[in-house]
Protein backbone atom coordinates (compact mmCIF):
# COMPACT_ATOMS: atom_id res chain seq x y z
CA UNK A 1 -6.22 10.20 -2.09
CA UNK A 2 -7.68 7.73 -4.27
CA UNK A 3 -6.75 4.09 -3.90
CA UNK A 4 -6.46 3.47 -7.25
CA UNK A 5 -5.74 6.14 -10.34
CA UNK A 6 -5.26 5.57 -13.67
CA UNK A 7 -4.58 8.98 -16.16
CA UNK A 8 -4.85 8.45 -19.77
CA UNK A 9 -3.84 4.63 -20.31
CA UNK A 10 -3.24 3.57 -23.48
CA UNK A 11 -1.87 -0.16 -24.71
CA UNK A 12 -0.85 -1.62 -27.89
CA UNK A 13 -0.02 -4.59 -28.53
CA UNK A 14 1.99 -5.64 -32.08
CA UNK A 15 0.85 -8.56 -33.58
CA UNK A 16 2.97 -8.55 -36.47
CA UNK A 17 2.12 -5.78 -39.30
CA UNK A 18 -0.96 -5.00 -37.29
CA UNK A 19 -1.25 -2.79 -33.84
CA UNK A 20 -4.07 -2.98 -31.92
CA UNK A 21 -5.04 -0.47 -29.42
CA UNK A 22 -6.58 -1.94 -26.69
CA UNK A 23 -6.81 1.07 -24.64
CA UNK A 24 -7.18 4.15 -25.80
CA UNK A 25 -6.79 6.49 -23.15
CA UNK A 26 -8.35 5.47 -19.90
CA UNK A 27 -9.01 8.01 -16.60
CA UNK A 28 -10.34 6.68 -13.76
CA UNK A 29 -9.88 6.50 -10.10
CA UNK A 30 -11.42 3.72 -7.10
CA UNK A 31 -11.93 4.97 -3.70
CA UNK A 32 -11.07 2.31 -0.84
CA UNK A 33 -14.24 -0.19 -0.14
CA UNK A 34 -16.17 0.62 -3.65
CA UNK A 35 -17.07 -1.90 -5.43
CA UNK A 36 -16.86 -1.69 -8.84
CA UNK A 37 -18.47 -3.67 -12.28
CA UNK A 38 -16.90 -3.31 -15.45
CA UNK A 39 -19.00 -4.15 -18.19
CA UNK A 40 -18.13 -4.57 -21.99
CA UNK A 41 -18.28 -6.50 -25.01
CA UNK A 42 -15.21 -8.72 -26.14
CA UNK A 43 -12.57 -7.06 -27.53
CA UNK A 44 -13.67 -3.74 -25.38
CA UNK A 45 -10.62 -3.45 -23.69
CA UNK A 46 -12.24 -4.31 -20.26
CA UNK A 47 -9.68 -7.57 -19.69
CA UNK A 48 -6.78 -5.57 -20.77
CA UNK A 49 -7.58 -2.87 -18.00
CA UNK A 50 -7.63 -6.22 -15.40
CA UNK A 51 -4.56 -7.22 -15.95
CA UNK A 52 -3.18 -3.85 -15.56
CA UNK A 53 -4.66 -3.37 -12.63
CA UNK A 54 -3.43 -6.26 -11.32
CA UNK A 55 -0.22 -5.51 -12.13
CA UNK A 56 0.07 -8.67 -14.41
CA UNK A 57 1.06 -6.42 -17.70
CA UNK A 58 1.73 -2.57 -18.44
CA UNK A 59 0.16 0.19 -19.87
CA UNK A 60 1.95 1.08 -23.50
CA UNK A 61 1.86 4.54 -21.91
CA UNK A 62 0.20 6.52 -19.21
CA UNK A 63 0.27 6.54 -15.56
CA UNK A 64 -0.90 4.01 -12.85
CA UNK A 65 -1.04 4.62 -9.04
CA UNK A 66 -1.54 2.56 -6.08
CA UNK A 67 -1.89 4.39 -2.94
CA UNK A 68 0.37 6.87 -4.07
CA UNK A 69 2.92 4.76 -5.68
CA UNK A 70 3.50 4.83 -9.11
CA UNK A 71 3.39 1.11 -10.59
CA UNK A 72 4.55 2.05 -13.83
CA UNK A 73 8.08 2.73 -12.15
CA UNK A 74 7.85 -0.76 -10.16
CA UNK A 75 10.53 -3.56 -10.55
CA UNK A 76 9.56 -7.17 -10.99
CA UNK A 77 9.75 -7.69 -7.12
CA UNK A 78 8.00 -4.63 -5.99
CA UNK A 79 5.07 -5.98 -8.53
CA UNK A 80 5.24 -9.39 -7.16
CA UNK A 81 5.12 -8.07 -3.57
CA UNK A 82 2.03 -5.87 -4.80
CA UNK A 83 0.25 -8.89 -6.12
CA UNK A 84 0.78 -11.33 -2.96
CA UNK A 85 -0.09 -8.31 -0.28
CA UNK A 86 -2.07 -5.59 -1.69
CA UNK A 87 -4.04 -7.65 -4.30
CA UNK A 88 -6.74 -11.20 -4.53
CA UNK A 89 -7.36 -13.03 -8.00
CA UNK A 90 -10.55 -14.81 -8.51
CA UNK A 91 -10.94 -16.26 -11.77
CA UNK A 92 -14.11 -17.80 -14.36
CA UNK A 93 -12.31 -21.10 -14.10
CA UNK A 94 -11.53 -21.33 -10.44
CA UNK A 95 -8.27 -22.10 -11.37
CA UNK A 96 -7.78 -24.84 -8.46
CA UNK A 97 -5.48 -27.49 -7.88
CA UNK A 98 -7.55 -30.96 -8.58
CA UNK A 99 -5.21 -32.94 -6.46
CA UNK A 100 -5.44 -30.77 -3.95
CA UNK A 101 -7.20 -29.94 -0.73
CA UNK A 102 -9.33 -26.84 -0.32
CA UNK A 103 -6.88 -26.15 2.34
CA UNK A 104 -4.01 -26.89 0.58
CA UNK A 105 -5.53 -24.84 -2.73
CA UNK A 106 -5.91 -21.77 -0.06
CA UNK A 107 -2.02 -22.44 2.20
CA UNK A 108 -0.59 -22.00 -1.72
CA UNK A 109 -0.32 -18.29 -1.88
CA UNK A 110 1.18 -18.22 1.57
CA UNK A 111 4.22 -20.82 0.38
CA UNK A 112 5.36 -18.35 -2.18
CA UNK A 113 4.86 -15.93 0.91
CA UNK A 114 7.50 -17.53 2.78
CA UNK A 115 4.85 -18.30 5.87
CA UNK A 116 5.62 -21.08 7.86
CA UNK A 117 3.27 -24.26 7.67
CA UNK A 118 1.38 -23.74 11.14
CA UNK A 119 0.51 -20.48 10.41
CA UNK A 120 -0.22 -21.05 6.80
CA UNK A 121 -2.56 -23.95 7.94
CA UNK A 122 -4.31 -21.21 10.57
CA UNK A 123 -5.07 -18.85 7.79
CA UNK A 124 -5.97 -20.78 5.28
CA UNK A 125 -8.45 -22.90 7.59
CA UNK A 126 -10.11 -19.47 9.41
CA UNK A 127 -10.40 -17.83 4.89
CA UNK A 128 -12.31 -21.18 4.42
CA UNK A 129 -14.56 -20.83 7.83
CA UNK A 130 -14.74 -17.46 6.65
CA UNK A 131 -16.66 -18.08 3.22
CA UNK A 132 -19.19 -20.93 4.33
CA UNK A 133 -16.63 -24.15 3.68
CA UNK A 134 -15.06 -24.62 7.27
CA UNK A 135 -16.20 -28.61 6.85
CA UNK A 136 -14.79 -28.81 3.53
CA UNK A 137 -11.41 -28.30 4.26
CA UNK A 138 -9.93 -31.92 3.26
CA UNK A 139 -11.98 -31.40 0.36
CA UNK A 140 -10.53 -31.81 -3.23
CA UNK A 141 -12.14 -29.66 -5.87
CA UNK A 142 -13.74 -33.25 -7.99
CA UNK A 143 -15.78 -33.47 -4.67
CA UNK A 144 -17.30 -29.95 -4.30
CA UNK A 145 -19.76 -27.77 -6.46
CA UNK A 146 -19.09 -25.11 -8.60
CA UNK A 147 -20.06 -22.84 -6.23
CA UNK A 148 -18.23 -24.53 -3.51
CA UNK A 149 -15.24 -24.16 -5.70
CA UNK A 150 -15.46 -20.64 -6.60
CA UNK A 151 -16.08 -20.43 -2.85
CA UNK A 152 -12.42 -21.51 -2.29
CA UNK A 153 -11.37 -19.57 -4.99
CA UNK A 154 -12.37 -16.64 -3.35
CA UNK A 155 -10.68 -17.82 -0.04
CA UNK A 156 -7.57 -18.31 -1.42
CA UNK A 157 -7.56 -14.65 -2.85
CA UNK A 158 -8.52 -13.59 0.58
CA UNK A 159 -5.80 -15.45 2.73
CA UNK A 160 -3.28 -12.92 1.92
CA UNK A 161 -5.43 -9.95 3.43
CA UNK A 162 -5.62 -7.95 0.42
CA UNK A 163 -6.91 -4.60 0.11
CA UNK A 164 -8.35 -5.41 -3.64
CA UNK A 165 -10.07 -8.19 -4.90
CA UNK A 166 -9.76 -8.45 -8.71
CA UNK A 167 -12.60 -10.79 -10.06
CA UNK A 168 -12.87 -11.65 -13.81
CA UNK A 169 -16.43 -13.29 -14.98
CA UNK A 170 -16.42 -15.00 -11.12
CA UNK A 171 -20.14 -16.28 -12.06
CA UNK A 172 -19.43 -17.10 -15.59
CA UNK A 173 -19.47 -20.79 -14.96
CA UNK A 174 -22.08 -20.85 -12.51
CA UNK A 175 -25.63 -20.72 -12.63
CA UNK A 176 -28.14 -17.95 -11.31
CA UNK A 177 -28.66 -18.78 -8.23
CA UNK A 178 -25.33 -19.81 -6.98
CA UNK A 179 -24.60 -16.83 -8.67
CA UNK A 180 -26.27 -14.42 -6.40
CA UNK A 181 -24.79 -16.45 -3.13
CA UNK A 182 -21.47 -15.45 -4.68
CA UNK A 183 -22.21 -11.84 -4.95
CA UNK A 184 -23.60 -12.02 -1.63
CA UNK A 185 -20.07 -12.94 -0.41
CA UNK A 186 -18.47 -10.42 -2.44
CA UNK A 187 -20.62 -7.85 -0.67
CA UNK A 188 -19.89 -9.10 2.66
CA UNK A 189 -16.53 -8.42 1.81
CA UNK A 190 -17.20 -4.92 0.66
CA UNK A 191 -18.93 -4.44 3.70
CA UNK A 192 -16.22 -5.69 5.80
CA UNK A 193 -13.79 -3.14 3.90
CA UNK A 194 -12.57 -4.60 1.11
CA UNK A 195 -12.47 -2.84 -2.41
CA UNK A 196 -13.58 -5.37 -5.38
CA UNK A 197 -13.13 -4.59 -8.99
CA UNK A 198 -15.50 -6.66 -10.67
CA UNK A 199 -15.34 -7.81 -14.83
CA UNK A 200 -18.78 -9.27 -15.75
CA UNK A 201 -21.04 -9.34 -19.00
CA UNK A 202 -23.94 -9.63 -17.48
CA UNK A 203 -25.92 -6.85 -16.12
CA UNK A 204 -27.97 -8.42 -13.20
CA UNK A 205 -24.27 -9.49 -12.15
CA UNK A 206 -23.17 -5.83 -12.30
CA UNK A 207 -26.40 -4.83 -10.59
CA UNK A 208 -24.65 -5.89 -7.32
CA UNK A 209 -21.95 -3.07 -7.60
CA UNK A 210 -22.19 0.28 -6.12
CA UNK A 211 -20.71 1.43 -9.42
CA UNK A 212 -20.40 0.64 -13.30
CA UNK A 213 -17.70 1.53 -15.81
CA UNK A 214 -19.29 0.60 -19.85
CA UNK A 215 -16.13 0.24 -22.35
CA UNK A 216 -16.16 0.17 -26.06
CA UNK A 217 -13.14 0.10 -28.09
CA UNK A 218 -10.88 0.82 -25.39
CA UNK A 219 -12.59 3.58 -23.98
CA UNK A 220 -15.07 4.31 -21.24
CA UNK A 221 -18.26 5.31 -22.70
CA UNK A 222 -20.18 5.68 -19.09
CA UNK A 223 -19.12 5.57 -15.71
CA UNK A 224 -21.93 5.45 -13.28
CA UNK A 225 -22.99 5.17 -9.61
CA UNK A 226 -25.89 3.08 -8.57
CA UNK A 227 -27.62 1.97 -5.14
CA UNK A 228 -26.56 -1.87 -5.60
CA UNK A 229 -29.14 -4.57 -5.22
CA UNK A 230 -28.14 -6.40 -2.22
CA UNK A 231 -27.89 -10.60 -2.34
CA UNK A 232 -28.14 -10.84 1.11
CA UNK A 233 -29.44 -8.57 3.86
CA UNK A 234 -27.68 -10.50 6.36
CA UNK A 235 -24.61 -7.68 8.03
CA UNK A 236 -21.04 -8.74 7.51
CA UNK A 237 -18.90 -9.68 10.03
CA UNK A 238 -15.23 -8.15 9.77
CA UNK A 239 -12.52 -9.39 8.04
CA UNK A 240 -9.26 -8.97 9.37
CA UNK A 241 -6.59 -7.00 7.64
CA UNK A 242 -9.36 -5.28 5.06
CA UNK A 243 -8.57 -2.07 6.11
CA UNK A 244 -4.93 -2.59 7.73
């Protein structure tokens, strides 16, 4: 069974006399550990299919399952539980806290969690350690690089243990190089078990996926397998609760 299956999405949205059809009728399915680019121009649809498959908004019609479950039938709390266990955000803009720690930007998914402050402290510290900023902790975002940033950006999605990692334009406000150390993380995650779904524009990003998904107007046009170029040959050590 697929992790991830999507049969003939479609979604509108009204924006007063005019509908537009952001999707128009989108298969696909994601096995566990791919990792997966999704390339298009704006106003392809490729955002749209994001944020439904991070449960964030909902397919006009169509059907959307996650390990079996049916998200389209999901209340408000099942979703929310989805997006704090099952699923990691990293974002363009890092979207960080500037008056914040690193540590504290990474504990913050764990206080709408519920977890208590030691542990949230232990597992936002070893997600940190885990992607290169383990001296940076105390760390507010004004005193770290972009790529430091995005660095805790990517911690933060991974201090819930999620099985996906949802990544919109993660490079888009970095440069080439720091670029390809990201993707090099994102592969050591792969690696290590977890399944990324990838948005990017540019192709030498998207070279780093095992697989890439071309939309136009709401549609896939190509859906292709690749041997990835790898950012790193260094091997990646495990992360815990990738494949739990």
């Amino acid at each position: 069974m697929a992790l991830i299956e999507i049969i003939d999405l479609h979604k509108t949205y009204d924006t007063g006399d005019v509908q537009v059809h952001a999707l128009r009728g989108v298969t696909m399915s994601i096995e566990t550990g791919e990792s997966v680019a999704i390339m298009g121009s704006s106003g392809s649809g490729k955002s749209t299919l994001m944020n439904i498959l991070g449960c964030l908004d909902r397919p006009s019609r169509g059907r959307y399952r996650m390990n079996g479950e049916e998200v389209g039938d999901l209340d408000r709390n099942r979703l929310a539980e989805i997006r704090n266990h099952t699923l990691g955000f990293v974002f363009q803009s890092f979207n960080l806290l500037s008056r914040t720690s690193a540590l504290e930007n990474v504990e913050l998914p764990l206080v709408y969690a519920g977890v208590s402050g030691r542990e949230r402290r232990r597992r936002a510290a070893a997600a940190l350690e885990r992607v290169g900023l383990g001296e940076r902790l105390d760390h507010h975002p004004n005193q770290l690089s972009g790529g430091q940033q995005q660095r805790v950006a990517i911690a933060r999605a991974l201090v819930g243990k999620p099985k996906v990692i949802l990544a919109d334009e993660p490079t888009g406000n970095l440069d080439s190089q720091t670029s390809v150390e990201i993707m090099s993380l994102f592969q050591e995650l792969v690696a290590a078990g977890i399944t990324l779904i990838l948005v990017t524009h540019e192709a030498d990003i998207a070279a780093h996926a095992s697989r890439v998904i071309e939309m136009r107007d709401g549609q896939i046009r190509a859906d292709r397998t690749q041997d990835p170029v790898w950012a790193s040959p260094s091997p990646a050590p495990p992360w815990p609760g990738a494949s739990s």
